[in-house]
Protein backbone atom coordinates (compact mmCIF):
# COMPACT_ATOMS: atom_id res chain seq x y z
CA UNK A 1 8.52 -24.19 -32.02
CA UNK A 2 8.08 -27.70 -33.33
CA UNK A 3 4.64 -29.50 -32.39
CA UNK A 4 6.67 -32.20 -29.66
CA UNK A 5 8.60 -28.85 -28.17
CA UNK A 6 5.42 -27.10 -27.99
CA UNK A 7 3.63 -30.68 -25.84
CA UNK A 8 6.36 -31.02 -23.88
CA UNK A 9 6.68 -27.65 -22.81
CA UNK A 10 3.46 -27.42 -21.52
CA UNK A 11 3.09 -30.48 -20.00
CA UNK A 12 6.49 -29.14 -17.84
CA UNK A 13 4.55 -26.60 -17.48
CA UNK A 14 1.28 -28.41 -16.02
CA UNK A 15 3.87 -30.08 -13.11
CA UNK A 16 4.93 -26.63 -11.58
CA UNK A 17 2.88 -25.13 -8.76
CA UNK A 18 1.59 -21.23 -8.86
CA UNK A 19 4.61 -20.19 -7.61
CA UNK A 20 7.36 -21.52 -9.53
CA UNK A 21 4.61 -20.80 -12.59
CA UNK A 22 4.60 -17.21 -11.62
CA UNK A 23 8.46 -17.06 -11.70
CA UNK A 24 8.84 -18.27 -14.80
CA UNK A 25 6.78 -16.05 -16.43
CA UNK A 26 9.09 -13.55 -14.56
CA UNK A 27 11.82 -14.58 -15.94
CA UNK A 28 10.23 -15.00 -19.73
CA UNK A 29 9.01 -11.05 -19.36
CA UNK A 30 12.28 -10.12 -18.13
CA UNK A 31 13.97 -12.27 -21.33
CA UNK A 32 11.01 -10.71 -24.19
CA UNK A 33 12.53 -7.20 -22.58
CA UNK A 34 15.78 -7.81 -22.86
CA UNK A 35 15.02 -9.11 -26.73
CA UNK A 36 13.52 -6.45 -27.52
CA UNK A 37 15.75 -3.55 -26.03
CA UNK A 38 18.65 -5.22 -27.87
CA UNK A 39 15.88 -4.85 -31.30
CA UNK A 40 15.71 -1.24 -30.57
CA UNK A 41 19.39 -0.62 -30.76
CA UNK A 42 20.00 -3.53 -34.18
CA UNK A 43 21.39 -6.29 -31.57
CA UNK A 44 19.05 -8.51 -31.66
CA UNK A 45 20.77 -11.03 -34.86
CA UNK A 46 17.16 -14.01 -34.09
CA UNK A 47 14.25 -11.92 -33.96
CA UNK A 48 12.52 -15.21 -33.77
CA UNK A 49 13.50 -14.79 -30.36
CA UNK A 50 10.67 -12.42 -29.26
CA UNK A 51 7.87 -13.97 -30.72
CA UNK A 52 8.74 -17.28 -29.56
CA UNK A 53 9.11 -15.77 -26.02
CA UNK A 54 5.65 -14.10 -26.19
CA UNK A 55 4.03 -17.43 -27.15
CA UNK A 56 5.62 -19.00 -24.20
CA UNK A 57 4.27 -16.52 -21.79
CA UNK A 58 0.77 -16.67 -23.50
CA UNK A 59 1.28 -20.66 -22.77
CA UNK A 60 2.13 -20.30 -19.33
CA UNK A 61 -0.33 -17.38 -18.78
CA UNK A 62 -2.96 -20.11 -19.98
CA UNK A 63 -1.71 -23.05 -17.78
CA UNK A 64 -1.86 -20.35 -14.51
CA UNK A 65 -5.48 -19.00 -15.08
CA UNK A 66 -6.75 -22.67 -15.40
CA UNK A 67 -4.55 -23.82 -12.41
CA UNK A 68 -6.10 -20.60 -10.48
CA UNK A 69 -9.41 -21.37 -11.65
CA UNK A 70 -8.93 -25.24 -10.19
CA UNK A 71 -7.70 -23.73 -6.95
CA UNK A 72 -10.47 -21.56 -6.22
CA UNK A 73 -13.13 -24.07 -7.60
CA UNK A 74 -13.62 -22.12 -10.88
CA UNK A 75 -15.98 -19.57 -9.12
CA UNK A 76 -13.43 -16.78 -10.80
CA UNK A 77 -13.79 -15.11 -14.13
């Protein structure tokens, strides 16, 4: 993921509630297990794929625990 993809994708991210937040990573967890079901049988032609995927959930994992924290007044650890 380029530098300008990476930006942009969080700052899409940053504009989504909790909610839609928590359903996209949903849908990326459902995607890396897809990915890497199709590895386990020699499918899977862009491996890229599921390393890309877990970045984006560790992005969006980031954007929901500061979110949370700013929702509950950072008193959470």
């Amino acid at each position: 993921m380029s530098m300008k993809a990476k930006v942009s994708f969080m700052k899409e991210l940053e504009d989504k509630s909790l909610k839609e937040l928590v359903q996209m990573r949903r849908e990326f967890q459902h995607e890396l297990h897809s990915y890497k079901m199709k590895n386990a049988i020699k499918g899977l032609k862009e491996t890229h794929k599921i390393g890309d995927t877990k970045v984006k959930i560790a992005r969006l994992n980031t954007v929901l625990t500061r979110k949370a924290k700013e929702k509950n007044g950072g008193n959470r650890k």
